[in-house]
N, C-alpha and C. Protein backbone atom coordinates (compact mmCIF):
# COMPACT_ATOMS: atom_id res chain seq x y z
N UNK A 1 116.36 248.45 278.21
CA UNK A 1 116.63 249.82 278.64
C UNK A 1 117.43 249.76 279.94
N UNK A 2 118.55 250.00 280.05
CA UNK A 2 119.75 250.08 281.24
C UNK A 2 119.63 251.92 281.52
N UNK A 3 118.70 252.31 282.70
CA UNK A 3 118.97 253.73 283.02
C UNK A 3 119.40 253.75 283.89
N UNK A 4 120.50 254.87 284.44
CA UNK A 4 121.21 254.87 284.95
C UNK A 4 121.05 256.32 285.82
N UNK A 5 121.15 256.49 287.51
CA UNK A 5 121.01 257.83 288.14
C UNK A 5 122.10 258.18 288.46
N UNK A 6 122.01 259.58 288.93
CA UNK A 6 123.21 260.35 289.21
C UNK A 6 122.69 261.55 289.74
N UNK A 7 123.47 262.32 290.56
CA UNK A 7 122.95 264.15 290.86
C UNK A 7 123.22 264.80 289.55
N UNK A 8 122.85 265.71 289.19
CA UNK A 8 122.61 266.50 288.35
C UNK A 8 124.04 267.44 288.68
N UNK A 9 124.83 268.00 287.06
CA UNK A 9 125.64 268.55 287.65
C UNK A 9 125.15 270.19 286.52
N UNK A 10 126.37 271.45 286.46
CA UNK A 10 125.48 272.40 286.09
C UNK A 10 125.94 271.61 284.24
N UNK A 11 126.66 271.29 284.30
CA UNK A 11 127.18 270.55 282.57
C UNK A 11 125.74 270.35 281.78
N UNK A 12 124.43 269.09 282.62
CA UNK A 12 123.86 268.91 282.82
C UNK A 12 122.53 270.13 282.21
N UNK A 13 122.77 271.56 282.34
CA UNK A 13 121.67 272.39 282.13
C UNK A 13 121.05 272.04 280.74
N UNK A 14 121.49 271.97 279.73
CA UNK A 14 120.80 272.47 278.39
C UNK A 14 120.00 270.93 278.36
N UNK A 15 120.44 270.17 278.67
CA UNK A 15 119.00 268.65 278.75
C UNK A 15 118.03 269.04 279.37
N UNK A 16 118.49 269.99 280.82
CA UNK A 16 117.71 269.73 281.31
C UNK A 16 116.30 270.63 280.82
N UNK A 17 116.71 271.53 280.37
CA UNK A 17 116.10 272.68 279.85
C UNK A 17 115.49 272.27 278.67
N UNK A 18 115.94 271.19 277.79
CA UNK A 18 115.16 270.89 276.79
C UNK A 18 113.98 269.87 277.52
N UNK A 19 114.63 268.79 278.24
CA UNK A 19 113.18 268.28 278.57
C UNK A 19 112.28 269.21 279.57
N UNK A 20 112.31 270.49 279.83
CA UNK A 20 111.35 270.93 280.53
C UNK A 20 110.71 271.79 279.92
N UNK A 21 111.24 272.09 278.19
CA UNK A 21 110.41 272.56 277.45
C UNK A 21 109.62 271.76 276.42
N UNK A 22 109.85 270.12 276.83
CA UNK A 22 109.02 269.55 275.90
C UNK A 22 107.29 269.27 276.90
N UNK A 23 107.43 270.23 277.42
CA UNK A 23 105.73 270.47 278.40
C UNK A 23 105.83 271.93 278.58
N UNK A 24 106.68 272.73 278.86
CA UNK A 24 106.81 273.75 279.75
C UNK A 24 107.20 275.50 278.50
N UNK A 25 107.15 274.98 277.66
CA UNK A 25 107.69 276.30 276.88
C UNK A 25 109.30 276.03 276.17
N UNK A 26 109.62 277.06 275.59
CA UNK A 26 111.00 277.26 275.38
C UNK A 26 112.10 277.14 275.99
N UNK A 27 112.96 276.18 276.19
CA UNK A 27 114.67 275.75 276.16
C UNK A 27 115.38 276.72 276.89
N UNK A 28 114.63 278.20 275.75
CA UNK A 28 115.84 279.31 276.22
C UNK A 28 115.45 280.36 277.60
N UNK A 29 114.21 279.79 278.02
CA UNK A 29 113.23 280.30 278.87
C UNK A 29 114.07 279.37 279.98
N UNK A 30 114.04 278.32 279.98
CA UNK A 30 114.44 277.29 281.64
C UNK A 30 116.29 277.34 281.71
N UNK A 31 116.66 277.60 280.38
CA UNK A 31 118.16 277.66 280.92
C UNK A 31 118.83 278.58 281.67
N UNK A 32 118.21 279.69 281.77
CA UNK A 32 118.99 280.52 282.98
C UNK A 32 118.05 280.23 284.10
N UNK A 33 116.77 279.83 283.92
CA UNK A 33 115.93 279.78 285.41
C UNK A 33 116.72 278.22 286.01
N UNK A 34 116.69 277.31 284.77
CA UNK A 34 117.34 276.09 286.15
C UNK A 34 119.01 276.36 286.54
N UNK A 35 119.77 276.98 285.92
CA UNK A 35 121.10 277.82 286.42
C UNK A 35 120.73 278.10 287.14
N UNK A 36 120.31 279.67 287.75
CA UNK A 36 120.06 280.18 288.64
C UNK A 36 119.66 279.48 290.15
N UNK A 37 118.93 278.52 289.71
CA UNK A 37 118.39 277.17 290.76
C UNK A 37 119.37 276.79 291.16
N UNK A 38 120.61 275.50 290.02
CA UNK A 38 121.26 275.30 291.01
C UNK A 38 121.95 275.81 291.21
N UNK A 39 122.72 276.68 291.09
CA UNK A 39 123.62 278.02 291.56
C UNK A 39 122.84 278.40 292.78
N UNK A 40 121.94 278.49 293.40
CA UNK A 40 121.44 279.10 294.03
C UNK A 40 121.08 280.88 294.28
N UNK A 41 121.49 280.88 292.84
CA UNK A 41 120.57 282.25 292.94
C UNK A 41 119.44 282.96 292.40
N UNK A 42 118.48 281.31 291.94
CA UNK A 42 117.23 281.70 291.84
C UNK A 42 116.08 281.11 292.61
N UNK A 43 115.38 281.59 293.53
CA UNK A 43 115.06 281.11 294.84
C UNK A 43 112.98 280.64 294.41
N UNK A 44 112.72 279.97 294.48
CA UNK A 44 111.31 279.74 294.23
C UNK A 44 110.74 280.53 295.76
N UNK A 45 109.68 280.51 296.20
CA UNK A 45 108.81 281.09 297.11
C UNK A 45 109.01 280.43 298.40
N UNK A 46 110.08 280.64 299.35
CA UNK A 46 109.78 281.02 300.82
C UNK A 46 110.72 279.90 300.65
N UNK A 47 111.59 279.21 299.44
CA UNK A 47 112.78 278.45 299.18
C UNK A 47 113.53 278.14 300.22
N UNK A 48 114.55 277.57 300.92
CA UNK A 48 115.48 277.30 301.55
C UNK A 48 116.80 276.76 300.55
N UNK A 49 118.27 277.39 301.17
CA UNK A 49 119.56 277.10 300.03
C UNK A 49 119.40 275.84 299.80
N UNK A 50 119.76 274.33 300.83
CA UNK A 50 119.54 273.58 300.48
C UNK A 50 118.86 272.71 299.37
N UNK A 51 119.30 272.29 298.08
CA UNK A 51 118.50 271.58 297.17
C UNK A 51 119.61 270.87 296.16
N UNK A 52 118.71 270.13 295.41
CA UNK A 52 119.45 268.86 294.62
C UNK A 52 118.86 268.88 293.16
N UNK A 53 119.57 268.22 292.21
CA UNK A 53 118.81 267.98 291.73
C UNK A 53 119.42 266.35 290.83
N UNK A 54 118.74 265.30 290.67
CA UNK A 54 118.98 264.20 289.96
C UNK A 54 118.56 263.82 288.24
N UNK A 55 119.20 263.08 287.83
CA UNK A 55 118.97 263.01 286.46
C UNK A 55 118.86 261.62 285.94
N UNK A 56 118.33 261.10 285.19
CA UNK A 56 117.98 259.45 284.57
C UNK A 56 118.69 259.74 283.07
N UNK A 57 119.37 258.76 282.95
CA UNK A 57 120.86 259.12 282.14
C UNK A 57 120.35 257.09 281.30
N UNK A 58 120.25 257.03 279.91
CA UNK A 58 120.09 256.10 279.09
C UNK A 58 120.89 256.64 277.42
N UNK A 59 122.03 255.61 277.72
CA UNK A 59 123.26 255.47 276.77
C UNK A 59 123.07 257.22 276.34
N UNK A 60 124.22 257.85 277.55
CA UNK A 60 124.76 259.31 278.12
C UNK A 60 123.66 260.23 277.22
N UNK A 61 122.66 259.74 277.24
CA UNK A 61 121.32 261.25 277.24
C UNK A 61 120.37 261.05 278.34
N UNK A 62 120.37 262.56 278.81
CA UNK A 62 119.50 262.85 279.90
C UNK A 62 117.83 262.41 279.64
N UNK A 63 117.04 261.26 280.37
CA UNK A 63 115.81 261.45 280.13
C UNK A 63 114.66 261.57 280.90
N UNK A 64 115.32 261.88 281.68
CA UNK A 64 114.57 263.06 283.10
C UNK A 64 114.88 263.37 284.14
N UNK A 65 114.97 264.35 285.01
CA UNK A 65 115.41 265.15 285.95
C UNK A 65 114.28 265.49 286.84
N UNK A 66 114.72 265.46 288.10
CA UNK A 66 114.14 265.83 288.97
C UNK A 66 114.88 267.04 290.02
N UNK A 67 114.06 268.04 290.43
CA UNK A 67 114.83 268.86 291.49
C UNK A 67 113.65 269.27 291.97
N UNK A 68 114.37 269.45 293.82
CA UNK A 68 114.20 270.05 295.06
C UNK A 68 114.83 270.71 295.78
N UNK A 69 113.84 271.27 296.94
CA UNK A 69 114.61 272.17 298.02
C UNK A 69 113.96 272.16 298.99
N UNK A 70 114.86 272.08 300.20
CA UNK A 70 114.24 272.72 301.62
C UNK A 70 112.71 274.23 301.13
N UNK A 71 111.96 273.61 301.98
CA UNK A 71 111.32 274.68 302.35
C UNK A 71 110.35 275.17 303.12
N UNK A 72 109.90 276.64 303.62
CA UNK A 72 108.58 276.98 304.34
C UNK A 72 107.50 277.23 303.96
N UNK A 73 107.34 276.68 302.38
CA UNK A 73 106.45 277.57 301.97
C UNK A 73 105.11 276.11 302.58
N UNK A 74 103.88 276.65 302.60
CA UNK A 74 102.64 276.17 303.24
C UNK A 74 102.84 275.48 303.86
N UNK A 75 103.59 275.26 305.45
CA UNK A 75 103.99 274.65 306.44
C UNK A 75 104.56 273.62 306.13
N UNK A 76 105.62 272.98 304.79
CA UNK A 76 106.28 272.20 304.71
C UNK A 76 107.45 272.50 304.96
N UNK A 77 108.64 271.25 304.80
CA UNK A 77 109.98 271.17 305.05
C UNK A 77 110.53 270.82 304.03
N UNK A 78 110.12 270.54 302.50
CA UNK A 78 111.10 270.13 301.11
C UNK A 78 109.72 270.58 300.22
N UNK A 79 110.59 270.72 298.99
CA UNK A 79 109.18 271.11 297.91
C UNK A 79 109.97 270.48 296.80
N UNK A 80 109.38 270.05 296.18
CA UNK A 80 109.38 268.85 294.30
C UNK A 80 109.54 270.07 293.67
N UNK A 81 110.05 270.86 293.20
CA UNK A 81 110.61 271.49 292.11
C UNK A 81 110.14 271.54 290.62
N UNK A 82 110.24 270.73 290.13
CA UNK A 82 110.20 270.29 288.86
C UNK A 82 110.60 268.57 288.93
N UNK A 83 109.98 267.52 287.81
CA UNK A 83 110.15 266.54 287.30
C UNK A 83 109.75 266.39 286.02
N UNK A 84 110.39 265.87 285.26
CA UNK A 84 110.07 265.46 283.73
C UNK A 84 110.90 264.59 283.38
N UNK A 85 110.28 263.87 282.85
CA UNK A 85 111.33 262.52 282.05
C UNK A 85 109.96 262.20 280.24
N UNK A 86 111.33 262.55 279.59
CA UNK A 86 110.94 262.75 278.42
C UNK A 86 109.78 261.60 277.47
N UNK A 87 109.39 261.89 276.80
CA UNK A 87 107.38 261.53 276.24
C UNK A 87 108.04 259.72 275.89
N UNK A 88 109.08 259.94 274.99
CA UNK A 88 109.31 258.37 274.65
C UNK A 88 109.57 256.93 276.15
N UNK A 89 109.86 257.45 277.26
CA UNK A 89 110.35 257.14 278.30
C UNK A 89 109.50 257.06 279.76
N UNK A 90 108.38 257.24 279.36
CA UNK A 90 107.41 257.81 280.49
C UNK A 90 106.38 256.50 280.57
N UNK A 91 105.77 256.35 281.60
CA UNK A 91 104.86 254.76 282.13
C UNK A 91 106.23 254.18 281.98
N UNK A 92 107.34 253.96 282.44
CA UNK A 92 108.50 252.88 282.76
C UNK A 92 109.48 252.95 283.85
N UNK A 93 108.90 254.05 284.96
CA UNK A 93 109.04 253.69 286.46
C UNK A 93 110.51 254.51 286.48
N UNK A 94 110.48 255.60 285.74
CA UNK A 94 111.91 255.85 285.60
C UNK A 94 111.34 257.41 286.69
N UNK A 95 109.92 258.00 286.50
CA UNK A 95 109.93 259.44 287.19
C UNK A 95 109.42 258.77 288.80
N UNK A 96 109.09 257.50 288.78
CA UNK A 96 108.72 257.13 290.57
C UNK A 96 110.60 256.57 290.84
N UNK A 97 111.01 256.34 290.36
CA UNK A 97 112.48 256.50 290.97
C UNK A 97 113.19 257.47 291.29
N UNK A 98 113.35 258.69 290.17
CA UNK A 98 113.53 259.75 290.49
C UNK A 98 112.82 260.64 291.61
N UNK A 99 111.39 260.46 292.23
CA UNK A 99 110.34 260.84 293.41
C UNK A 99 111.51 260.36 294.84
N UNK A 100 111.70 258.66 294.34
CA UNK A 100 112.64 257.75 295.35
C UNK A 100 113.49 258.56 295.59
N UNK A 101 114.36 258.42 295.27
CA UNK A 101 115.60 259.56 295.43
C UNK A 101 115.69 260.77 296.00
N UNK A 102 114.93 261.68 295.14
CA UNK A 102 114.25 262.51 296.02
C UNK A 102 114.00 262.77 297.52
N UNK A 103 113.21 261.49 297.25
CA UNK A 103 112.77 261.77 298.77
C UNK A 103 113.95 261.14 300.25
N UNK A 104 114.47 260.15 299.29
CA UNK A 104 115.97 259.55 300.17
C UNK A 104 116.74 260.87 301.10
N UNK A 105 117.06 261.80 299.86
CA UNK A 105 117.38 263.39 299.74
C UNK A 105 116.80 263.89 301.12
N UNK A 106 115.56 264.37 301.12
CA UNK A 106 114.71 265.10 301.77
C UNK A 106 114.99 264.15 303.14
N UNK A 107 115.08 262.71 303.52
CA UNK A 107 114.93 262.10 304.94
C UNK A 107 116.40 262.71 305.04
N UNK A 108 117.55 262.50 304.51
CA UNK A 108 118.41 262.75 304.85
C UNK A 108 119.00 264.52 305.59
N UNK A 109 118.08 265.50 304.83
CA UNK A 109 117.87 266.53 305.38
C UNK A 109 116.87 267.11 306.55
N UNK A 110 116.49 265.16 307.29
CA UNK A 110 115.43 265.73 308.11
C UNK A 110 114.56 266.19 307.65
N UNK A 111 113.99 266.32 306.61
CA UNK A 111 112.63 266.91 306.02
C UNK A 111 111.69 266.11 305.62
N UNK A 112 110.31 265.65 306.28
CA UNK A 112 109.64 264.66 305.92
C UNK A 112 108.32 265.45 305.47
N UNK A 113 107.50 266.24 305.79
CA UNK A 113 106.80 267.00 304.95
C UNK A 113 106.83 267.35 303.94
N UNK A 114 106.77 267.18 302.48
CA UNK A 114 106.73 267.72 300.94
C UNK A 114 105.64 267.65 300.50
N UNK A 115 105.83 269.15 299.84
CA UNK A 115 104.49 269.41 299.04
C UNK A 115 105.02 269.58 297.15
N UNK A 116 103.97 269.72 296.50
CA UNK A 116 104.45 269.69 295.45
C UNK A 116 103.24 270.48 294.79
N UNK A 117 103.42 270.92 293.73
CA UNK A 117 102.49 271.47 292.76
C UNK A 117 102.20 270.75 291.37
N UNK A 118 101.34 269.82 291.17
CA UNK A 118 101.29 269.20 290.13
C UNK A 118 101.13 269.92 288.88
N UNK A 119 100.41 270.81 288.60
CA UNK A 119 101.01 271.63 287.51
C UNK A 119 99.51 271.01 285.88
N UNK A 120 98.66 269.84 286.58
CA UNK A 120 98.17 269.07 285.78
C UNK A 120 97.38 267.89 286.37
N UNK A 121 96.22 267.62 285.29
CA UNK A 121 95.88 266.32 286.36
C UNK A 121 96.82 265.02 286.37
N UNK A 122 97.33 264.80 285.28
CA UNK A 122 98.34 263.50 284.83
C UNK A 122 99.16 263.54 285.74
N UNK A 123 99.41 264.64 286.28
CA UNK A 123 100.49 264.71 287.57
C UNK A 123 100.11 264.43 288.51
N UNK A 124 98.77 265.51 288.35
CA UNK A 124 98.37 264.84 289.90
C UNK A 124 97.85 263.63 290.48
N UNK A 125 97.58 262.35 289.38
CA UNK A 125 96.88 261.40 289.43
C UNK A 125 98.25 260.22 289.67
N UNK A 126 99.90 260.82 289.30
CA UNK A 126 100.75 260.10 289.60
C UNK A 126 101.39 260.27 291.05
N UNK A 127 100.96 261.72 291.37
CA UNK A 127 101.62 262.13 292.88
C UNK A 127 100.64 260.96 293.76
N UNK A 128 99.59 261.24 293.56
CA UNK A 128 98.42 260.33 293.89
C UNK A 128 98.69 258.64 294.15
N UNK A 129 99.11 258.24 292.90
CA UNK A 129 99.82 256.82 293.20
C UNK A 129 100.66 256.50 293.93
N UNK A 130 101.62 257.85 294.37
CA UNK A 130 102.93 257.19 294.91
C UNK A 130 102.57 257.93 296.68
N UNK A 131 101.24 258.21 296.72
CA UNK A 131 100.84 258.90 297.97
C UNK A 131 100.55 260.02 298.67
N UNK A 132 100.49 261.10 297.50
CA UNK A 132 100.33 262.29 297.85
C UNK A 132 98.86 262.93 298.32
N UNK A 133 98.66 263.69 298.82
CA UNK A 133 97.01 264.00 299.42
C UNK A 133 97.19 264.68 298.92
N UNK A 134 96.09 265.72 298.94
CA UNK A 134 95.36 267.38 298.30
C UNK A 134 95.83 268.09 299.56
N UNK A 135 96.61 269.15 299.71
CA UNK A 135 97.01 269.90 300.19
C UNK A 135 95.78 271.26 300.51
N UNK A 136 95.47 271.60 299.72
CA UNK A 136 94.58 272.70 298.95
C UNK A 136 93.92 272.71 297.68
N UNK A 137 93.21 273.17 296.91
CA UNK A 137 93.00 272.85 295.42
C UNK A 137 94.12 273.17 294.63
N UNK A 138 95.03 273.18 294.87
CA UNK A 138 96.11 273.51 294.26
C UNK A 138 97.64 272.41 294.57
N UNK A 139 97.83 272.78 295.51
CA UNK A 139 98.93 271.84 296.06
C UNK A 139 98.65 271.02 296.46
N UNK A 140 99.67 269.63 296.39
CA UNK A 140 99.48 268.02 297.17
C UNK A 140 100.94 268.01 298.21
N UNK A 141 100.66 266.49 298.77
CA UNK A 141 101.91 266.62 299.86
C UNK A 141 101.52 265.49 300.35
N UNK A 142 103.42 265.16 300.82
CA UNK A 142 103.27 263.74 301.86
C UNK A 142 103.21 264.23 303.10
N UNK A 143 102.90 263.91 304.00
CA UNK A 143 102.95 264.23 305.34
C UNK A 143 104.15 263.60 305.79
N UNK A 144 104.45 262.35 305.35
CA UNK A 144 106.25 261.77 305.73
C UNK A 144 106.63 261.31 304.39
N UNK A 145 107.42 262.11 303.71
CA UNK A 145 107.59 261.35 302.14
C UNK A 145 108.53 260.15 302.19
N UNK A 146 108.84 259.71 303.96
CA UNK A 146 109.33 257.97 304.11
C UNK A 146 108.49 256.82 303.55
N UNK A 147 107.47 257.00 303.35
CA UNK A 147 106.63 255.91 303.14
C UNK A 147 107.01 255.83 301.53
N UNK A 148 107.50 256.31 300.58
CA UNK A 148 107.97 255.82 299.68
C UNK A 148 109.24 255.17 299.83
N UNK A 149 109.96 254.70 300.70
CA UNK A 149 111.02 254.14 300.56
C UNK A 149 110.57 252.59 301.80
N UNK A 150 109.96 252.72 302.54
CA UNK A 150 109.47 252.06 303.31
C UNK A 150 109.17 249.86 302.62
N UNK A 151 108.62 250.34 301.35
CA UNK A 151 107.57 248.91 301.03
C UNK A 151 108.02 249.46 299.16
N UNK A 152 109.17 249.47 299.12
CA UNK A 152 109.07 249.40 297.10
C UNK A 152 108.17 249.09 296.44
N UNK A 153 107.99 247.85 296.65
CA UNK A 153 106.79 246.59 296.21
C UNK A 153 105.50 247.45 295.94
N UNK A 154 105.14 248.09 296.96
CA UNK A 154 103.78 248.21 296.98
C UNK A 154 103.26 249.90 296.17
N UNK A 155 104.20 250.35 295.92
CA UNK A 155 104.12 251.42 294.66
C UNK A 155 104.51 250.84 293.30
């Protein structure tokens, strides 16, 4: 398996929209909400413009995406968006790379606080691996999401 990253461009929507309805609902439900995202004119809660989003690309099909953004919401500075990398492709270190990146993203914007909403326990038991605390019963978060780039090895 040769996967390959890149930023996400809007060409990019209808993958992305299918893998976020192979957990999340209908295709035709996420394709104008992740437009709107990166266009920036669909704003999640207390959002900032700033955001990205990356994609894991194996012989030119999308097999998971990740996006973020600056933000204020519960005293952070970046928020995890969405991640999914599709059912055949998953346990093979392809969605803790995409986190990597991510968070490369976020130091580079000065933003070391991220929170995230796991959405699940499977999620939350992977935010967990790569270092995330309990925020609230609801939300998790790094307090410096550097420490994933810090020691590779040891995630």
């Amino acid at each position: 398996m040769r996967v390959e990253y890149r930023e996400g461009t809007l060409a990019d929507i209808p993958s992305l929209a299918r893998l976020r309805s192979e957990g999340w609902g209908e295709a035709e439900y996420w394709v104008p909400r992740i437009t709107g995202y990166m266009k920036g004119e669909h704003h999640p809660q207390k959002a900032l413009m700033p955001r990205v989003v990356y994609v894991a690309v194996e012989n030119d099909i999308i097999i998971g995406f990740i996006a973020g953004h600056l933000t204020q919401r519960l005293e952070c500075e970046g928020e995890l968006e969405w991640i999914d990398v599709t059912r055949t492709h998953r346990r093979k270190g392809i969605a803790t790379e995409l986190v990597r990146m991510l968070a490369a993203w976020f130091i580079e914007q000065k933003a070391l606080k991220i929170c995230v909403d796991p959405g699940n326990d499977d999620a939350r038991r992977f935010y967990a691996a790569l270092g995330a605390e309990n925020l609230n019963a609801h939300w998790m978060y790094w307090e410096d999401i550097s420490v994933l780039l810090k020691d590779k090895k040891s995630i």
